[in-house]
Protein backbone atom coordinates (compact mmCIF):
# COMPACT_ATOMS: atom_id res chain seq x y z
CA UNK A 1 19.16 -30.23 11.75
CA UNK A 2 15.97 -30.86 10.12
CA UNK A 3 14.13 -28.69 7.82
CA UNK A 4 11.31 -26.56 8.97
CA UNK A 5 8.12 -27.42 7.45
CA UNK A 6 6.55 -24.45 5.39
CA UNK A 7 2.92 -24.48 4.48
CA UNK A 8 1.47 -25.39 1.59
CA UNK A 9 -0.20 -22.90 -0.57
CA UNK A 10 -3.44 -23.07 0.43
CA UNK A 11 -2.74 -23.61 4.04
CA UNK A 12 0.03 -20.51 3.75
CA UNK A 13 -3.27 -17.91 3.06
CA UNK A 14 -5.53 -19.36 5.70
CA UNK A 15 -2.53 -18.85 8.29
CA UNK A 16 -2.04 -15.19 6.64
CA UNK A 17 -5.31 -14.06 7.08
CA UNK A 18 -5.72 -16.08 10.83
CA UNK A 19 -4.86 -14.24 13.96
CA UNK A 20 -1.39 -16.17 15.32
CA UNK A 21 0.02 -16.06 18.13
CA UNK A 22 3.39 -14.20 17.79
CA UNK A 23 5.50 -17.38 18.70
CA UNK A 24 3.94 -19.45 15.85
CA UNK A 25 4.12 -16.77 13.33
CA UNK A 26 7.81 -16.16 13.52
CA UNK A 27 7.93 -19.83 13.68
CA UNK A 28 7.08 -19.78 10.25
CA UNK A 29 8.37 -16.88 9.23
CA UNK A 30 11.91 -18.93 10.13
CA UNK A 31 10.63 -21.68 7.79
CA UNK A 32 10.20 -19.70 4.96
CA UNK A 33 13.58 -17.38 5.82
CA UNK A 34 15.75 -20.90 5.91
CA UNK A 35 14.60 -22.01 2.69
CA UNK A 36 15.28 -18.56 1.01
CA UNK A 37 12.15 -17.51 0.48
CA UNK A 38 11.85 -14.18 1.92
CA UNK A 39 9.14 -12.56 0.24
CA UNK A 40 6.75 -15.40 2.15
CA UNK A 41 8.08 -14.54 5.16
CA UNK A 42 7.40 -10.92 5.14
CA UNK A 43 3.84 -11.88 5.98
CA UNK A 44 4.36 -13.85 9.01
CA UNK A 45 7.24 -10.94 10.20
CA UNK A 46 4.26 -8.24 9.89
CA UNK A 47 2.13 -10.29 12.05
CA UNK A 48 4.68 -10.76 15.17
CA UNK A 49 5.63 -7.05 14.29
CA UNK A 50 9.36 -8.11 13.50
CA UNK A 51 10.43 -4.78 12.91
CA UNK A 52 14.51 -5.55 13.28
CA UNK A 53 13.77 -8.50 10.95
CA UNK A 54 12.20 -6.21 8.73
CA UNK A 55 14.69 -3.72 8.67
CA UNK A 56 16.94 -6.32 8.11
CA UNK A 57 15.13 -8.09 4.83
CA UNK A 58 14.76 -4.23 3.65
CA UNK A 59 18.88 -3.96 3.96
CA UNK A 60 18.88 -7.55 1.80
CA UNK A 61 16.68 -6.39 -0.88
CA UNK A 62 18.73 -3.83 -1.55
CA UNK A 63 22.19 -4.88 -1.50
CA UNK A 64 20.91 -7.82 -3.87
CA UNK A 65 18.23 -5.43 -5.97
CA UNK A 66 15.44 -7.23 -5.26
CA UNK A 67 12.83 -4.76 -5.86
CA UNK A 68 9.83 -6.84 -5.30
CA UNK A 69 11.63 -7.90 -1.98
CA UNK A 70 11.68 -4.46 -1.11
CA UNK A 71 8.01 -3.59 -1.81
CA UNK A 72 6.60 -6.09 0.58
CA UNK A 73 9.01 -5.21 3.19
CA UNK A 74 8.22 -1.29 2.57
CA UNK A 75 4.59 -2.14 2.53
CA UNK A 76 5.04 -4.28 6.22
CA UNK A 77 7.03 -1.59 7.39
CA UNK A 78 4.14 0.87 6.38
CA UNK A 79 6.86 2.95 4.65
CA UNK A 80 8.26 4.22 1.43
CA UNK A 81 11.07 3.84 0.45
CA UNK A 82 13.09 7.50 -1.16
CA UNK A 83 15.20 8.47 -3.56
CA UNK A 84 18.34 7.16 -2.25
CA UNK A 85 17.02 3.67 -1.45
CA UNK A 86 15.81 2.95 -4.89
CA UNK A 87 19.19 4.95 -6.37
CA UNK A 88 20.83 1.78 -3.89
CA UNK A 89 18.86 -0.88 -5.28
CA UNK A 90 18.93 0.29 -9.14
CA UNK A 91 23.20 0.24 -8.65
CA UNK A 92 22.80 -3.54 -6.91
CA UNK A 93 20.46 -4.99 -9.10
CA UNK A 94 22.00 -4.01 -12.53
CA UNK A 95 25.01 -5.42 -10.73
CA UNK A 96 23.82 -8.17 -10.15
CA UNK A 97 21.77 -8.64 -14.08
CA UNK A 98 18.44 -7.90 -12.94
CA UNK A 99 17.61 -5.62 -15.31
CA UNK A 100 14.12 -5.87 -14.65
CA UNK A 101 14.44 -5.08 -11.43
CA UNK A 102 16.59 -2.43 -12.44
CA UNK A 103 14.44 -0.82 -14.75
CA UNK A 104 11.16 -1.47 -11.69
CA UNK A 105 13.86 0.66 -9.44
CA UNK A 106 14.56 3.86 -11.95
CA UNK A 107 10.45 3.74 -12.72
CA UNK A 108 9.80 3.65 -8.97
CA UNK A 109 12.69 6.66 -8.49
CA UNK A 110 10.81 8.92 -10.81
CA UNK A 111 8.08 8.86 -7.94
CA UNK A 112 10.16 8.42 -4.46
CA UNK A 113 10.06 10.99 -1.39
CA UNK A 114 13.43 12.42 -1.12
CA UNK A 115 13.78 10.60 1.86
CA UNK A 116 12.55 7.00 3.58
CA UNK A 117 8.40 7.39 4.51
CA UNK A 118 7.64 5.65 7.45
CA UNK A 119 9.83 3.02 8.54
């Protein structure tokens, strides 16, 4: 099966900030998703309101502590994420050696609701 094409950079923000049809934006969003890149794609999920695709990046973010990952999806979702999601995501991503993202997780703890905002 052939690759999906993604858009190049420039083209990428014009299709961001256009008004898609639902069809065409998970269209892409599957594009960027099969190449790995799932921060890109949280953009194109928002627009078809993908919120079981979402929820599902969110679940990916933190079982690999990807805390950037998780702030787009949170911010898609129109949600915060609490205490015990960033606890989650610190565990993962020293786990894993991102101890950036590790360190981005206990700073954004200090902060969190008790519980999940939102989503």
């Amino acid at each position: 099966m052939a690759r999906r094409r993604i858009p190049d950079p420039l083209e990428r923000r014009t299709l961001v900030e256009a008004d898609l049809a639902p069809e065409r934006a998970l269209a892409i969003a599957e594009a960027y998703l099969d190449q790995g890149r799932d921060v890109e794609a949280v953009a194109f999920l928002e627009k078809t309101r993908a919120r079981d695709r979402l929820l599902e990046l969110q679940r990916r973010a933190i079982e690999s502590g990807d805390a950037f990952l998780l702030q787009e999806v949170a911010r898609a979702l129109g949600s915060e994420p609490g205490r015990a999601t960033w606890e989650s995501l610190a565990r993962a991503a020293e786990a894993a050696g991102k101890e950036l993202y590790a360190e981005e997780a206990r700073r954004r703890l200090a902060h969190a609701p008790t519980e999940d905002q939102g989503a």
